[in-house]
Protein backbone atom coordinates (compact mmCIF):
# COMPACT_ATOMS: atom_id res chain seq x y z
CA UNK A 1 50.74 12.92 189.56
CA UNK A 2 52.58 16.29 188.82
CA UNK A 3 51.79 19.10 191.08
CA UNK A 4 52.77 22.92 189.74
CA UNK A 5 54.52 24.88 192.69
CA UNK A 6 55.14 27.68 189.91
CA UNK A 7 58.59 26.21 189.11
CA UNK A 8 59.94 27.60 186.19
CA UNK A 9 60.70 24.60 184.11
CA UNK A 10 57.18 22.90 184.39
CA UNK A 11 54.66 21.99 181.62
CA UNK A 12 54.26 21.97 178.27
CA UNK A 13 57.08 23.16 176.20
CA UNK A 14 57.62 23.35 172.12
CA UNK A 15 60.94 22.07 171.32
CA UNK A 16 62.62 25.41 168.93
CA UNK A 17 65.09 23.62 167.05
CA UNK A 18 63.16 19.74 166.46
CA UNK A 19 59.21 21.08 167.32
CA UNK A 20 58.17 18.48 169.35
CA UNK A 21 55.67 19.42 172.25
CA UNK A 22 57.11 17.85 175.49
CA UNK A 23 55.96 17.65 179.38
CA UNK A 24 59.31 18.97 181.37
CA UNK A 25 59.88 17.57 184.77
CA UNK A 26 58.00 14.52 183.60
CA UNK A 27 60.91 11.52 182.67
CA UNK A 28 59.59 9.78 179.96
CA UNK A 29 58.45 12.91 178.03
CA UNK A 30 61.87 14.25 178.37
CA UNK A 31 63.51 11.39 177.72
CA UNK A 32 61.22 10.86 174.23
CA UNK A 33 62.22 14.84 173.10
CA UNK A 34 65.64 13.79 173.95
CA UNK A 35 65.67 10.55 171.17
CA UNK A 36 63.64 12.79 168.67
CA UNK A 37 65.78 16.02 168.87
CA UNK A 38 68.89 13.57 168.28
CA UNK A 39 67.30 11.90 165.58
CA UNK A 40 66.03 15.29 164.04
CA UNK A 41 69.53 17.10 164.05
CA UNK A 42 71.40 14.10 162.99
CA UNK A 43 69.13 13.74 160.44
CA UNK A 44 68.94 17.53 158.75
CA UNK A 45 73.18 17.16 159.37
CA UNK A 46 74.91 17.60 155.86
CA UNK A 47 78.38 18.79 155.03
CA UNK A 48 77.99 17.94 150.95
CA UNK A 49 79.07 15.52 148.82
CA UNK A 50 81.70 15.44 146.10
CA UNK A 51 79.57 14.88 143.33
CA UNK A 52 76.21 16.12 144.33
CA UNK A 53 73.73 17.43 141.24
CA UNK A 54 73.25 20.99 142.47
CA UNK A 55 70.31 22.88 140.34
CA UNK A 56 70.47 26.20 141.51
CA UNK A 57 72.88 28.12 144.07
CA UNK A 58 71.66 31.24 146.19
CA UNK A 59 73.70 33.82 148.53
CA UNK A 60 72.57 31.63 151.82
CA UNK A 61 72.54 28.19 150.65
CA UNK A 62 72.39 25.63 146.92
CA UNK A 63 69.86 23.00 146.39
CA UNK A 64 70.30 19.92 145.19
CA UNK A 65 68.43 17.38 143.03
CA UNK A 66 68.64 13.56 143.66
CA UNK A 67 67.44 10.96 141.56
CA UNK A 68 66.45 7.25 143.08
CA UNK A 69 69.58 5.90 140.52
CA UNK A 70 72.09 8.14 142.50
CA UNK A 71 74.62 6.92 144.68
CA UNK A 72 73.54 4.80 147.87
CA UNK A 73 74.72 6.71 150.44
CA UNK A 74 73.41 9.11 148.77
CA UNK A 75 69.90 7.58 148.98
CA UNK A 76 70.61 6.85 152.42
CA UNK A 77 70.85 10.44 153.64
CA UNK A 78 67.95 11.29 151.38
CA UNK A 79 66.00 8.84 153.21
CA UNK A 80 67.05 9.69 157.16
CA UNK A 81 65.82 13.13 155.88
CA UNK A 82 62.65 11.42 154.82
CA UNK A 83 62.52 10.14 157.89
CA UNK A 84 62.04 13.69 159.39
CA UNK A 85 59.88 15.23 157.11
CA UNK A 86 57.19 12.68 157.15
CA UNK A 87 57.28 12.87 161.15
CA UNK A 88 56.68 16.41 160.55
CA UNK A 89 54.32 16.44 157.97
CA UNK A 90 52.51 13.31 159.44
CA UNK A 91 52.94 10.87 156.53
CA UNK A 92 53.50 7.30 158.67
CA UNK A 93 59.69 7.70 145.50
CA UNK A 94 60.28 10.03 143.80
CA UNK A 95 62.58 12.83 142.98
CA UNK A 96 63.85 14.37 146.16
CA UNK A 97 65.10 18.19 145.93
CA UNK A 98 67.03 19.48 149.18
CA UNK A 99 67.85 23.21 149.76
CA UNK A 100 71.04 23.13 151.67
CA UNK A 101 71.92 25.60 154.17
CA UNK A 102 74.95 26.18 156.53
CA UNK A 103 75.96 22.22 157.00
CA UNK A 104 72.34 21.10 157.00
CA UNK A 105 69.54 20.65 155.14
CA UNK A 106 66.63 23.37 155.54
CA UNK A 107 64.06 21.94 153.27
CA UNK A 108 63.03 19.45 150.77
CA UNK A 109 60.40 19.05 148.26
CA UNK A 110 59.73 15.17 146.83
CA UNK A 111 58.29 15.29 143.44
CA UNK A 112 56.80 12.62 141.41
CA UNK A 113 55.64 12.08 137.57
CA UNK A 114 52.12 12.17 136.73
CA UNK A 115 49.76 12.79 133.53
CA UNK A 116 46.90 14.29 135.60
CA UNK A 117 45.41 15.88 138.45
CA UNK A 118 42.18 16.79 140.28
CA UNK A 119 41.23 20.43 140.50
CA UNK A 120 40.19 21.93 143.38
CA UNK A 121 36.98 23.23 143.19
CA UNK A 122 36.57 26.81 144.66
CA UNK A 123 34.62 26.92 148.10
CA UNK A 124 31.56 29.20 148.79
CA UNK A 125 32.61 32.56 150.96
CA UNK A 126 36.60 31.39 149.97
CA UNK A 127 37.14 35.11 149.46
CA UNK A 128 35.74 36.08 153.41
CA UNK A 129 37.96 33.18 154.89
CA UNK A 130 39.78 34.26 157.06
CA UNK A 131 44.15 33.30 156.28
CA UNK A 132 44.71 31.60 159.10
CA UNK A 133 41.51 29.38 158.55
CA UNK A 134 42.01 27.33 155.58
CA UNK A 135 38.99 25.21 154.59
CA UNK A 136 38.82 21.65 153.18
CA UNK A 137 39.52 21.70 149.27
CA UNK A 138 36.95 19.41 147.68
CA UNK A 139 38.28 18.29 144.34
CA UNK A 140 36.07 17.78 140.80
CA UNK A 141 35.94 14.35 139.44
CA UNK A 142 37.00 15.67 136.47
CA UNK A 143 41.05 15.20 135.91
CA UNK A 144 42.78 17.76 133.98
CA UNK A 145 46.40 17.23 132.34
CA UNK A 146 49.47 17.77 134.80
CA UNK A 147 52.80 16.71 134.88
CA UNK A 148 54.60 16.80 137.97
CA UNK A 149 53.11 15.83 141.49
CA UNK A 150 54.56 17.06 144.82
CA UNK A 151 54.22 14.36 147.29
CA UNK A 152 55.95 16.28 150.11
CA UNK A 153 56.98 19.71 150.80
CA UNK A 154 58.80 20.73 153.93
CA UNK A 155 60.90 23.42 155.31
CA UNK A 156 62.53 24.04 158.92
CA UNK A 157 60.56 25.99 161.33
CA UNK A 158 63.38 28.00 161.81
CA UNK A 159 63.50 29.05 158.02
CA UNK A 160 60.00 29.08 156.93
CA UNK A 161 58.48 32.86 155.55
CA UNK A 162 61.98 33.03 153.46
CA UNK A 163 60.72 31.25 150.19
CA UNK A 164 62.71 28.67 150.56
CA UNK A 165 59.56 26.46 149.67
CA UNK A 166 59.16 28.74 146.82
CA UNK A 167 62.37 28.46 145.41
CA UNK A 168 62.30 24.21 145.94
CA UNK A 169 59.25 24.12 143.76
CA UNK A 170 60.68 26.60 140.93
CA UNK A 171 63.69 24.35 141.08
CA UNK A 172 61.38 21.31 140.80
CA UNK A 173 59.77 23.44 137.66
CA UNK A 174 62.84 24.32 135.58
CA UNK A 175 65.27 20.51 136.42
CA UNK A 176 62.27 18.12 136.70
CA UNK A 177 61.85 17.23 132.91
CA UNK A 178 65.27 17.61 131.23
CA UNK A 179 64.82 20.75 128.90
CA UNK A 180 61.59 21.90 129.69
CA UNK A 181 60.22 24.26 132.29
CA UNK A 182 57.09 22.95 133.67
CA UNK A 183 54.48 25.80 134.10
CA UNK A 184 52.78 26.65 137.27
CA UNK A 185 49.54 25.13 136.39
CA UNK A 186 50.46 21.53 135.65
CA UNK A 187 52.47 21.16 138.95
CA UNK A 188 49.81 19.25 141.74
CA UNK A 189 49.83 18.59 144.97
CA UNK A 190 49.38 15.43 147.11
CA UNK A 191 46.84 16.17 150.01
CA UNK A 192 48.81 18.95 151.04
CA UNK A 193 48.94 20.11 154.83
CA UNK A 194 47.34 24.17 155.54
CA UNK A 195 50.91 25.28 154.65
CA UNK A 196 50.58 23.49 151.56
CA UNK A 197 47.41 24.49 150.75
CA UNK A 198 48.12 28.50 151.31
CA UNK A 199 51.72 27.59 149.32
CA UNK A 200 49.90 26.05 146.39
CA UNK A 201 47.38 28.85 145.97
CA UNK A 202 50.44 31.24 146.18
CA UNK A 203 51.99 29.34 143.38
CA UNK A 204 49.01 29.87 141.37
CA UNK A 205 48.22 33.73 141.84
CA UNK A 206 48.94 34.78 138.46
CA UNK A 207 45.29 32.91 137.37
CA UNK A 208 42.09 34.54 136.85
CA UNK A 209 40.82 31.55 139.24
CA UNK A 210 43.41 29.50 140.79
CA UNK A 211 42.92 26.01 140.07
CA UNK A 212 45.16 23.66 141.73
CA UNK A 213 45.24 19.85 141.08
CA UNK A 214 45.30 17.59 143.55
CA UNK A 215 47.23 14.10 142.38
């Protein structure tokens, strides 16, 4: 039993650098945030590598393309970051693309090959929803031709409303098929969280009616 006298550093708290939603004064919460904020900021921790594939450099930070034949410790920091974003994202490979920031890594988008995708099928009263409510996409049975699939998308909470997810997926777009820059409407997404879901019907504005496959 924890009793509130109105001390200051009581209840439920929202990590701002890791995100995780702790109990203070209570041990073993505390002691949990402490393991996951570790694991979080060692994790997102990167000071560059000598030969890293960089696709496209920006005033605030480059990101960088790695392929599952790259270097193993290479792999190996692609895959503590993993580690992160699927806590994150809730997920318990691929093409992984990391936009790098000052010494750490700020997001990362992990895209896959594929010949088709599922389009969404648009919902009745879409246009009265209201942004913050996203509904369930249903999806026709139908498949339609598309030829890259985004299993995971993720940015930092701290850097998220910068397009840095934007930029990840036109990076994905212009290095994912050697000489060829994938067009808006063939990229999919895997089961994609409400972010994803208001991200991938950004991506697809430019249609008459936005149609975006689900892999």
């Amino acid at each position: 039993m924890y009793l509130d006298l109105g001390q200051k550093d009581f209840g439920h708290v929202t990590c701002p650098t890791c995100g995780m939603v702790y109990t203070r004064a209570q041990p073993d919460d505390e002691a949990a945030h402490i393991r996951h904020h570790k694991s979080f900021v060692s994790g997102l921790k990167f000071t560059g590598w000598k030969n890293e594939c960089v696709v496209k450099e920006y005033h605030d930070g480059r990101v960088i393309m790695v392929s599952p034949d790259d270097h193993p410790l290479h792999l190996k920091k692609v895959e503590e970051i993993r580690k992160v974003v699927d806590s994150e994202l809730g997920f318990v490979t691929d093409v992984p693309y990391r936009r790098s920031g000052a010494k750490k890594v700020v997001g990362c988008a992990v895209a896959v090959q594929i010949d088709q995708g599922y389009p969404v099928l648009p919902s009745p009263g879409e246009s009265s929803t209201p942004e913050k409510q996203i509904a369930a996409w249903c999806c026709s049975t139908t498949p339609q031709s598309a030829q890259c699939g985004i299993s995971r998308i993720w940015v930092h909470s701290q850097y998220r409303r910068k397009k840095v997810a934007t930029r990840l997926l036109d990076c994905v777009r212009m290095n994912f098929i050697y000489g060829c820059i994938i067009p808006r409407e063939l990229v999919a997404f895997s089961d994609p969280t409400p972010d994803g879901k208001r991200l991938a019907k950004e991506l697809l504005r430019h249609l008459a009616v936005p149609c975006v496959p689900i892999v």
